[in-house]
PDB file of N, CA and C in Angstrom:
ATOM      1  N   UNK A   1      22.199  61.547  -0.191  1.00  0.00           N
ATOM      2  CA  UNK A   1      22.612  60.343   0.497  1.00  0.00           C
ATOM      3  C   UNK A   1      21.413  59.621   1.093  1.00  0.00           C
ATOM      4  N   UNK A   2      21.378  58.444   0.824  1.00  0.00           N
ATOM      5  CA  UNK A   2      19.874  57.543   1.520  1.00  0.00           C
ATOM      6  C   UNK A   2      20.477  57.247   3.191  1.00  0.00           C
ATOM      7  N   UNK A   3      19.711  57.555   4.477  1.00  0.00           N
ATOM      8  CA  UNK A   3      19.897  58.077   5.745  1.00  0.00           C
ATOM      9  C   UNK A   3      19.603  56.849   5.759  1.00  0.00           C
ATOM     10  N   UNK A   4      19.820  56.145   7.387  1.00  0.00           N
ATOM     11  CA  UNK A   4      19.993  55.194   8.127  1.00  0.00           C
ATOM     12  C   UNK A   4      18.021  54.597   8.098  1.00  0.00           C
ATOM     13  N   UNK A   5      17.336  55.478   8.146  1.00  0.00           N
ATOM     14  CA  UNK A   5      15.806  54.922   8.030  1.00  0.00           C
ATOM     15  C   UNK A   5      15.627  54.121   6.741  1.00  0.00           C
ATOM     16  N   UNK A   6      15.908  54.782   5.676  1.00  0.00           N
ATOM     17  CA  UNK A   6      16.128  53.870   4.566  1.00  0.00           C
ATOM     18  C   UNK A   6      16.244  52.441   4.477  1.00  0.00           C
ATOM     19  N   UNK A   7      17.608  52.192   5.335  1.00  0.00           N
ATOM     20  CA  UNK A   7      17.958  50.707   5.398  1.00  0.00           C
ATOM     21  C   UNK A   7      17.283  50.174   6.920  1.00  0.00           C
ATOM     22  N   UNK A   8      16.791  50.680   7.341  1.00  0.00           N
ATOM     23  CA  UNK A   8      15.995  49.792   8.490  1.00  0.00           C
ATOM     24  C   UNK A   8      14.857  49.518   7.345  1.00  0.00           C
ATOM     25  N   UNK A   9      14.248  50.701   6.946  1.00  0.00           N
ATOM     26  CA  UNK A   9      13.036  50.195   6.472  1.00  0.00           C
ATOM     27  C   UNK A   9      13.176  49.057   4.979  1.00  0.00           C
ATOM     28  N   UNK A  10      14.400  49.480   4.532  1.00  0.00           N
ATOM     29  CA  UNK A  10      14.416  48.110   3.552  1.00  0.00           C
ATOM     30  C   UNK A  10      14.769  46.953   4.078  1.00  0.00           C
ATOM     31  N   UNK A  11      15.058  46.703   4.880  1.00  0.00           N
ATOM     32  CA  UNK A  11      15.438  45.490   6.191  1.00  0.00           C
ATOM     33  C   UNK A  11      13.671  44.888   6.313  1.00  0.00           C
ATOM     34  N   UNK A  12      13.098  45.643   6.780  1.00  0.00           N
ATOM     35  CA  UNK A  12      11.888  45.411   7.254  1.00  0.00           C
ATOM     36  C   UNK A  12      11.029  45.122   6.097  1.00  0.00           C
ATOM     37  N   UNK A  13      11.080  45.677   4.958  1.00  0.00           N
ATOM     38  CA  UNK A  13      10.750  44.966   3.774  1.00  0.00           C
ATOM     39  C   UNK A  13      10.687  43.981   3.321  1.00  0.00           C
ATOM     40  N   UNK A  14      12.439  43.536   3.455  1.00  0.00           N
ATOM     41  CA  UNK A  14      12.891  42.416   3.055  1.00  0.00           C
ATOM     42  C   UNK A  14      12.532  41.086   3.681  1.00  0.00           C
ATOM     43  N   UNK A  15      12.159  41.051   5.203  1.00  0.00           N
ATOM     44  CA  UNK A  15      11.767  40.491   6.140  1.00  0.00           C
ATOM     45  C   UNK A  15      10.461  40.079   6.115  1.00  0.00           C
ATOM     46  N   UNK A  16       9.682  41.278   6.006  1.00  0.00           N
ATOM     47  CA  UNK A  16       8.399  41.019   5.334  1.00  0.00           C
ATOM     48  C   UNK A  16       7.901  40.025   4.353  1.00  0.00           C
ATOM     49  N   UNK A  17       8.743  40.098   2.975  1.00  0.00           N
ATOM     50  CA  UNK A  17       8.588  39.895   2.151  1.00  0.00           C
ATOM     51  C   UNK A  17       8.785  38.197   1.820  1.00  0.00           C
ATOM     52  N   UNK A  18       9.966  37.973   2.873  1.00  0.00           N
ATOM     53  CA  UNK A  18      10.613  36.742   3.110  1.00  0.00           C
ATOM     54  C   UNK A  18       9.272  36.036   3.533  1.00  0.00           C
ATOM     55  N   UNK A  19       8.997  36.351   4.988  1.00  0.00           N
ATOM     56  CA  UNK A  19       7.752  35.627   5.268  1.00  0.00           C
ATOM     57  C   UNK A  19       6.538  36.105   4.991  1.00  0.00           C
ATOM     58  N   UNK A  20       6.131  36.489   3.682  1.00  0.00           N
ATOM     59  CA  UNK A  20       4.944  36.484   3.001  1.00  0.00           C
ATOM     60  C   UNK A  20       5.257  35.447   1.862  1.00  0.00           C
ATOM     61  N   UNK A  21       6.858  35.185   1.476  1.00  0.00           N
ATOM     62  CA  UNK A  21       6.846  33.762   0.379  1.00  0.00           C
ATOM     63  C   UNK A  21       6.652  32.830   1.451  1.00  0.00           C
ATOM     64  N   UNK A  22       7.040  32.782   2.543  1.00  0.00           N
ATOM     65  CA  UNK A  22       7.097  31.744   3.316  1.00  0.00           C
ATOM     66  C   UNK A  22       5.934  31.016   3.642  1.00  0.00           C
ATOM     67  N   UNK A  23       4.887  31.755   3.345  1.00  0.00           N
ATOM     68  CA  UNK A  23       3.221  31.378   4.156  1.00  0.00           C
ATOM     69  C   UNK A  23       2.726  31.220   2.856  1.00  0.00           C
ATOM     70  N   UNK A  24       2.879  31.963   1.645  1.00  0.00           N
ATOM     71  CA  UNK A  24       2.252  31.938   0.584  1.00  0.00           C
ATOM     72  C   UNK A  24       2.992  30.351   0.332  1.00  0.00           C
ATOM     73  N   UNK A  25       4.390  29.599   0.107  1.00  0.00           N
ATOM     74  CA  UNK A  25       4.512  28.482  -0.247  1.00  0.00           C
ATOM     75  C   UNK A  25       3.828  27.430   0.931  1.00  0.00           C
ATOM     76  N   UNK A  26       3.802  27.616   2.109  1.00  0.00           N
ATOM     77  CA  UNK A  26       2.981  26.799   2.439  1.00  0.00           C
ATOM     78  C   UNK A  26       1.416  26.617   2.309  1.00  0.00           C
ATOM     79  N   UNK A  27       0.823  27.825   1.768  1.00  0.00           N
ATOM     80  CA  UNK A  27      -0.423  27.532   0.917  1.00  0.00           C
ATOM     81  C   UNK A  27      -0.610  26.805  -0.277  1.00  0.00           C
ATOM     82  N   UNK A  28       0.520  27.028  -1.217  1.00  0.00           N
ATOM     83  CA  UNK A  28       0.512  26.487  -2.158  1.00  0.00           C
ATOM     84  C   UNK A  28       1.160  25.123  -1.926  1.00  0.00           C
ATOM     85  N   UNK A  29       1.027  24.058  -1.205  1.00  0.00           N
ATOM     86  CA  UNK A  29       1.622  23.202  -0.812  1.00  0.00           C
ATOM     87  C   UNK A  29       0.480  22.373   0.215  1.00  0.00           C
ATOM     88  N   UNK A  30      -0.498  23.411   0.594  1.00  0.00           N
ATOM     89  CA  UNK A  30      -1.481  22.922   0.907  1.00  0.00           C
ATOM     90  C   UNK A  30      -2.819  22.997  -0.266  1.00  0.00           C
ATOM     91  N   UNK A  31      -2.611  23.420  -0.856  1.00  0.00           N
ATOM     92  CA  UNK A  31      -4.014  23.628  -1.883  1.00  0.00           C
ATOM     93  C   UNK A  31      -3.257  22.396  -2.919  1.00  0.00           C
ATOM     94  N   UNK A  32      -2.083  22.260  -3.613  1.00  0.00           N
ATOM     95  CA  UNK A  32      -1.574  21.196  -4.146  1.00  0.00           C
ATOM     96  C   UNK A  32      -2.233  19.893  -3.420  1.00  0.00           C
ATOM     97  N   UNK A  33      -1.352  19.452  -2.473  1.00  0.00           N
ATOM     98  CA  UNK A  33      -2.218  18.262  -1.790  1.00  0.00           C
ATOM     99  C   UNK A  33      -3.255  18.047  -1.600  1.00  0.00           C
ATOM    100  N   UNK A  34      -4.189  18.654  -1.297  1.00  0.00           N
ATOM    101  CA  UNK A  34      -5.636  18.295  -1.362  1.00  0.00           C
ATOM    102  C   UNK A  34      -6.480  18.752  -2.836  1.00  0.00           C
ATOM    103  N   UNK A  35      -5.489  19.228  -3.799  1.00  0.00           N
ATOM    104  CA  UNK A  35      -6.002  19.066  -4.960  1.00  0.00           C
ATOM    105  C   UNK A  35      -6.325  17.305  -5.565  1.00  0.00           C
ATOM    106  N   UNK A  36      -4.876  16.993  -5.625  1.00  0.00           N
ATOM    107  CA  UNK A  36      -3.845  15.780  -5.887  1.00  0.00           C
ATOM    108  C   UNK A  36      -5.067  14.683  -4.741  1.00  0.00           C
ATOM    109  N   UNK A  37      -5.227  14.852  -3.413  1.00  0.00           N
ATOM    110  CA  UNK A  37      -5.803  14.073  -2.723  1.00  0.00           C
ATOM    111  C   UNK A  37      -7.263  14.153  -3.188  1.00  0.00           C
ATOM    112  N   UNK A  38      -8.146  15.138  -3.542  1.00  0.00           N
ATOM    113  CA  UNK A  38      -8.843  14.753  -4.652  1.00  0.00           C
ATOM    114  C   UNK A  38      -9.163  13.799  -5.722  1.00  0.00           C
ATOM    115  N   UNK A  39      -8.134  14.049  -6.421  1.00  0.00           N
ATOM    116  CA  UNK A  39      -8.075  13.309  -7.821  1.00  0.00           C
ATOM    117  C   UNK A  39      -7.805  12.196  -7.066  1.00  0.00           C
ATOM    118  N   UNK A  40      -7.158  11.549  -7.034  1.00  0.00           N
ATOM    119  CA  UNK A  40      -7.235   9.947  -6.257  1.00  0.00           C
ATOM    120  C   UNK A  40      -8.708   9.732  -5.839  1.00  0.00           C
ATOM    121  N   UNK A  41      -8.897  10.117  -5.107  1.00  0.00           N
ATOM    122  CA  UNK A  41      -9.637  10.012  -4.514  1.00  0.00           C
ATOM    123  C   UNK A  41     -10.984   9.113  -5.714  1.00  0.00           C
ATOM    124  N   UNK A  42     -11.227  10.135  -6.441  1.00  0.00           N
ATOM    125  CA  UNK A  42     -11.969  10.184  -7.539  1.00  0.00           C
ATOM    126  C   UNK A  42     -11.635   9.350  -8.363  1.00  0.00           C
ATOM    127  N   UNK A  43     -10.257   8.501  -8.220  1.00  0.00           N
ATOM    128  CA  UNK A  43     -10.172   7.515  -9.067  1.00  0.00           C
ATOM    129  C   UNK A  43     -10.736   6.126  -8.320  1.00  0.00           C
ATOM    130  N   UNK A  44     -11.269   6.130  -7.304  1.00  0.00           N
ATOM    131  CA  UNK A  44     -11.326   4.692  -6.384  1.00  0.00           C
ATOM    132  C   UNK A  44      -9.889   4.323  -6.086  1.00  0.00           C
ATOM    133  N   UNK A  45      -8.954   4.488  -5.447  1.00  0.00           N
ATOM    134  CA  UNK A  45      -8.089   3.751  -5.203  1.00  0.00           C
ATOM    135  C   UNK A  45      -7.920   3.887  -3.587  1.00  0.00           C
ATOM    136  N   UNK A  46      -6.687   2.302  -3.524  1.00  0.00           N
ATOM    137  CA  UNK A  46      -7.283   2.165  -1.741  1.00  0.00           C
ATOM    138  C   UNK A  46      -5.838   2.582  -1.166  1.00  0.00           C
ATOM    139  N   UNK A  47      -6.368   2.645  -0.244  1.00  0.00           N
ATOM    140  CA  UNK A  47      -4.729   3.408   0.958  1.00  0.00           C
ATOM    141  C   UNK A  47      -3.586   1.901   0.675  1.00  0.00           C
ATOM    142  N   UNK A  48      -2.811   2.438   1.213  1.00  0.00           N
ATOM    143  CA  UNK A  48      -1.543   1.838   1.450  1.00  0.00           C
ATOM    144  C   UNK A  48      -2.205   0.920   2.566  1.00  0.00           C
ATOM    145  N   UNK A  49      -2.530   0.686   3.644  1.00  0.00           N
ATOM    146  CA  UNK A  49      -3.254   0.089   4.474  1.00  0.00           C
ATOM    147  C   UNK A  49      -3.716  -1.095   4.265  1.00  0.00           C
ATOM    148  N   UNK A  50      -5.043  -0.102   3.446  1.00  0.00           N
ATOM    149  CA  UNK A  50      -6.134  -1.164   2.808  1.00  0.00           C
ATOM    150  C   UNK A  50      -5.572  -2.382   2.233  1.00  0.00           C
ATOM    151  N   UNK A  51      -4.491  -2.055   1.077  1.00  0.00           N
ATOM    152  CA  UNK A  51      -3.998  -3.065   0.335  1.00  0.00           C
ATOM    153  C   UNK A  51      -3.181  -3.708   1.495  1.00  0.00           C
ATOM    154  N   UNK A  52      -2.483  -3.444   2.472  1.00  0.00           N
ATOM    155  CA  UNK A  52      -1.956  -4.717   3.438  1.00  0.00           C
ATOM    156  C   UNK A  52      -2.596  -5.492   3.871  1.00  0.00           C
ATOM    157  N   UNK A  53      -3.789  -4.703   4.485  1.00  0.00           N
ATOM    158  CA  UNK A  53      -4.422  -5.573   5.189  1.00  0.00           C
ATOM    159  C   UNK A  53      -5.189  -6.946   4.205  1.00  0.00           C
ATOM    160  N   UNK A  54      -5.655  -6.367   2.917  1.00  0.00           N
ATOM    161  CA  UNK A  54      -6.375  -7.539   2.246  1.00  0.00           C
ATOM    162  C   UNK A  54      -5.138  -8.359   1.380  1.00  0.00           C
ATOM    163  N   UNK A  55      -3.575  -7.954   0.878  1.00  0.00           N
ATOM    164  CA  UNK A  55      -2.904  -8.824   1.034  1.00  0.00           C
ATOM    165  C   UNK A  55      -2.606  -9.507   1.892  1.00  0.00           C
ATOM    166  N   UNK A  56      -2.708  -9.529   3.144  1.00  0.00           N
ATOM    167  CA  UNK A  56      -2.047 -10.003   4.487  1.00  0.00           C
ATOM    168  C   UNK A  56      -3.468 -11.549   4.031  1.00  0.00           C
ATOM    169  N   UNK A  57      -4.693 -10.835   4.236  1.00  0.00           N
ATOM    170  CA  UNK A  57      -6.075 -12.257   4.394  1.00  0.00           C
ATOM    171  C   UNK A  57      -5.628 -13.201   2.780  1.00  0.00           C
ATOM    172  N   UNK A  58      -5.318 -12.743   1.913  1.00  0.00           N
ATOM    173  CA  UNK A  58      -4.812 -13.247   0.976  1.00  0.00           C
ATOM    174  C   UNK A  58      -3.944 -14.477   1.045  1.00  0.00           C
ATOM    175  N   UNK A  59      -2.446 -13.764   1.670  1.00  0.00           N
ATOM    176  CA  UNK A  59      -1.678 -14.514   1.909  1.00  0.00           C
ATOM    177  C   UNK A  59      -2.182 -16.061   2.721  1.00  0.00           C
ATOM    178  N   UNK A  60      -3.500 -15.911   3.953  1.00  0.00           N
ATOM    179  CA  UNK A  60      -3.341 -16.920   5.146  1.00  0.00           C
ATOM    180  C   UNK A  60      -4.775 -17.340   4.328  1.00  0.00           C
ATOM    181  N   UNK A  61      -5.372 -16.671   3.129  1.00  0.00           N
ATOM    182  CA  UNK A  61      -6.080 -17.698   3.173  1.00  0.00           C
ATOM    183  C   UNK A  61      -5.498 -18.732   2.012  1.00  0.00           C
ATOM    184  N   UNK A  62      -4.664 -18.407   1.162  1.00  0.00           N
ATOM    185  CA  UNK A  62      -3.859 -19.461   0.485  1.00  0.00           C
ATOM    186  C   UNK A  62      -3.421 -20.167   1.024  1.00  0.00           C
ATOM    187  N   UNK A  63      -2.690 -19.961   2.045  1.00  0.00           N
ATOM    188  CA  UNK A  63      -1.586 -21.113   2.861  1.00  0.00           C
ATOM    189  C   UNK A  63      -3.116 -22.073   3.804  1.00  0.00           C
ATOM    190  N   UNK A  64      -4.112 -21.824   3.726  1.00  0.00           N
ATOM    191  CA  UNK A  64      -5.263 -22.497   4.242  1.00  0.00           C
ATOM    192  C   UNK A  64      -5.526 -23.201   2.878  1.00  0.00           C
ATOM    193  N   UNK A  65      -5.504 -22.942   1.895  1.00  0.00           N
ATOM    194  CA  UNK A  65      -5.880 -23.596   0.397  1.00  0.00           C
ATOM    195  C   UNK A  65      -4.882 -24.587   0.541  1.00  0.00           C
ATOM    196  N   UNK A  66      -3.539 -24.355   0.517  1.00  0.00           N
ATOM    197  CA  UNK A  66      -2.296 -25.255   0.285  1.00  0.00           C
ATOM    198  C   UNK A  66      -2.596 -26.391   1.541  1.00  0.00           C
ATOM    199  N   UNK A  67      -2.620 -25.852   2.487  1.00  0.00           N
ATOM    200  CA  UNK A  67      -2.933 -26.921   3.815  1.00  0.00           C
ATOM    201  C   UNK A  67      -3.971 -27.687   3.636  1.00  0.00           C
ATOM    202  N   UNK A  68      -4.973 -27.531   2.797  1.00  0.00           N
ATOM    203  CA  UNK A  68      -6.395 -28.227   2.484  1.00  0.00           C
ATOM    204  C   UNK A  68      -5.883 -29.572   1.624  1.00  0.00           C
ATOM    205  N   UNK A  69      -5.129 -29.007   0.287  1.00  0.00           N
ATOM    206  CA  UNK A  69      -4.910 -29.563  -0.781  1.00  0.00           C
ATOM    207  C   UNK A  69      -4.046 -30.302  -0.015  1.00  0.00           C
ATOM    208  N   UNK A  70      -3.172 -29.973   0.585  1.00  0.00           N
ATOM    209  CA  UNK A  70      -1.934 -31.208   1.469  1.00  0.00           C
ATOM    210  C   UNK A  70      -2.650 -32.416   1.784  1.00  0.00           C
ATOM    211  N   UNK A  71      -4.158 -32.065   2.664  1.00  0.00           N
ATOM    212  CA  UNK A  71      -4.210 -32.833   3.524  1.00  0.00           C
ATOM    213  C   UNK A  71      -5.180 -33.707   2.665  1.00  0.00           C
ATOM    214  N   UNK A  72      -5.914 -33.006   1.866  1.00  0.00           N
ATOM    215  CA  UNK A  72      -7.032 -34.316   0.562  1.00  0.00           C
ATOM    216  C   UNK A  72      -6.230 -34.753  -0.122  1.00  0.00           C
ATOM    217  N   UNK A  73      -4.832 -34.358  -0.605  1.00  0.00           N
ATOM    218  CA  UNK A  73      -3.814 -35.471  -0.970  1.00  0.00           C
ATOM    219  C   UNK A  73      -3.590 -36.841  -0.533  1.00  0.00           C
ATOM    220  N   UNK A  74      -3.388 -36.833   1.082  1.00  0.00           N
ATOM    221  CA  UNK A  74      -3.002 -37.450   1.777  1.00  0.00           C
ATOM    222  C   UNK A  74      -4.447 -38.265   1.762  1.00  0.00           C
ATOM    223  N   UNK A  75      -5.011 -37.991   2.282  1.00  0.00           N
ATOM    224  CA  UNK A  75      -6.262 -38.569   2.215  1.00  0.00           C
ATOM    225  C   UNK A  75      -6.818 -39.767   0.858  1.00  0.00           C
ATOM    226  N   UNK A  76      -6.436 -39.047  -0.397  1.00  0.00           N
ATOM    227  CA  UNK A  76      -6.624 -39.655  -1.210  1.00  0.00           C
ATOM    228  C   UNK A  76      -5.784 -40.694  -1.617  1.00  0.00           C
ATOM    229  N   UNK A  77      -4.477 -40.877  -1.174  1.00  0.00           N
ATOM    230  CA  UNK A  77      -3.472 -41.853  -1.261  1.00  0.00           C
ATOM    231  C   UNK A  77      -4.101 -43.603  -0.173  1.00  0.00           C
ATOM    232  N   UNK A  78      -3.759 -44.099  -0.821  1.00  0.00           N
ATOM    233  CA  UNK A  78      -4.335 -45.073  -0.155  1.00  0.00           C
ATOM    234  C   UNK A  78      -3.101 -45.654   0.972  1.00  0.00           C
ATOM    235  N   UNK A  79      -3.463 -45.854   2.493  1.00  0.00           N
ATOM    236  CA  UNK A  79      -1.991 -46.238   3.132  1.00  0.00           C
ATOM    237  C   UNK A  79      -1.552 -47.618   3.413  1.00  0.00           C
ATOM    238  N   UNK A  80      -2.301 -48.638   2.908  1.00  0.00           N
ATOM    239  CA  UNK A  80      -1.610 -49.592   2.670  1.00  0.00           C
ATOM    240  C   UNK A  80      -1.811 -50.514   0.952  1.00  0.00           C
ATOM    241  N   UNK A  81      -1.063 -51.496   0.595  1.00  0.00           N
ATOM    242  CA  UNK A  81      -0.893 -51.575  -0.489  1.00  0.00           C
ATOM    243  C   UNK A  81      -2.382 -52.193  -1.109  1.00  0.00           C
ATOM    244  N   UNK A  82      -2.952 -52.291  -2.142  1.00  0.00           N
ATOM    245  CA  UNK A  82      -4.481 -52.549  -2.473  1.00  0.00           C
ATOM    246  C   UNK A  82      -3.772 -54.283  -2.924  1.00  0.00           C
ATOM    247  N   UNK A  83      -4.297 -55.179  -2.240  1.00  0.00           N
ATOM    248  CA  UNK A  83      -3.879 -56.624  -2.801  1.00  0.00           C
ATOM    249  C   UNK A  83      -4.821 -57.246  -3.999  1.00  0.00           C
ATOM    250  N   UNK A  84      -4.425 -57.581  -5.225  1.00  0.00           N
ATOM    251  CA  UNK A  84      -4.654 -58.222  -6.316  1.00  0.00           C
ATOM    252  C   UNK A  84      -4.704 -59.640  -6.593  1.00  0.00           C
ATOM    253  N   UNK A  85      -5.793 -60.189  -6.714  1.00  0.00           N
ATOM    254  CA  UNK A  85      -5.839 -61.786  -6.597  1.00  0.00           C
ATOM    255  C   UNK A  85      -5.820 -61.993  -8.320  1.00  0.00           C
ATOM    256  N   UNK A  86      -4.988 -62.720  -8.462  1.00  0.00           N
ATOM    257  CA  UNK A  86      -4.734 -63.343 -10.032  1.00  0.00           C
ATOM    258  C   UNK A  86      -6.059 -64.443 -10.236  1.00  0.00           C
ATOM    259  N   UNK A  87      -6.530 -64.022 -11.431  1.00  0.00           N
ATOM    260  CA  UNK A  87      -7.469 -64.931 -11.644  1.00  0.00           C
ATOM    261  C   UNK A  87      -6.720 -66.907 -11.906  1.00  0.00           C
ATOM    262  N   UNK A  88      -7.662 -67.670 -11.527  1.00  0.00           N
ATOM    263  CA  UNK A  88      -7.182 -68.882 -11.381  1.00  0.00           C
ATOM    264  C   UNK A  88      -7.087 -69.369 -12.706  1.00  0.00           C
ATOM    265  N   UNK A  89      -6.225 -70.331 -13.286  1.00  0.00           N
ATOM    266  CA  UNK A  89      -6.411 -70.421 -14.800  1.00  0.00           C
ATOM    267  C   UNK A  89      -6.554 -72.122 -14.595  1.00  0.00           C
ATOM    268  N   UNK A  90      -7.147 -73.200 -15.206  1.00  0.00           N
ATOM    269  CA  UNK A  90      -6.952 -74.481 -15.035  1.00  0.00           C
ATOM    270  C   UNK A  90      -6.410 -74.410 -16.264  1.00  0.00           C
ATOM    271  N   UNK A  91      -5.760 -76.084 -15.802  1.00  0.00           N
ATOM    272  CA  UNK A  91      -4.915 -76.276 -17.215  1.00  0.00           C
ATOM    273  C   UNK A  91      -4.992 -77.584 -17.221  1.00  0.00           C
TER     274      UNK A  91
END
């Protein structure tokens, strides 16, 4: 018959064993990510950030382009009418 030590000690095994996957997957979960954060890395690419922030100057410096072009529009329109003198004809 397997005695009462038996099952403590397979208890304690099992327990063990539990949190030795437990630490071993969070290693492997850390060596993944900074594998992965590597390779990016190594490709040049920019944070999530980066790209806001230089879409964001993007965005205000267009709407500074559009506001430019508005206003040399305006500029270039002439604001009152240009008057035309008909040449004189004798007859």
């Amino acid at each position: 018959m397997l005695g009462k030590d038996f099952f403590q000690k397979a208890a304690r095994m099992g327990s063990g064993a539990r949190d030795l996957m437990g630490s071993m997957a969070g290693e492997v979960e850390r060596l993944v990510k900074a594998r992965v954060e590597a390779s990016l890395r190594g490709m040049n690419l920019v944070s999530r950030e980066e790209f806001e922030a230089v879409k964001t100057l993007a965005e205000q410096a267009r709407a500074r382009v559009e506001a430019l072009e508005t206003k040399m529009g305006e500029r270039a329109k002439p604001t009152t009418k240009p008057t035309t003198k008909e040449p004189k004809t004798s007859t």
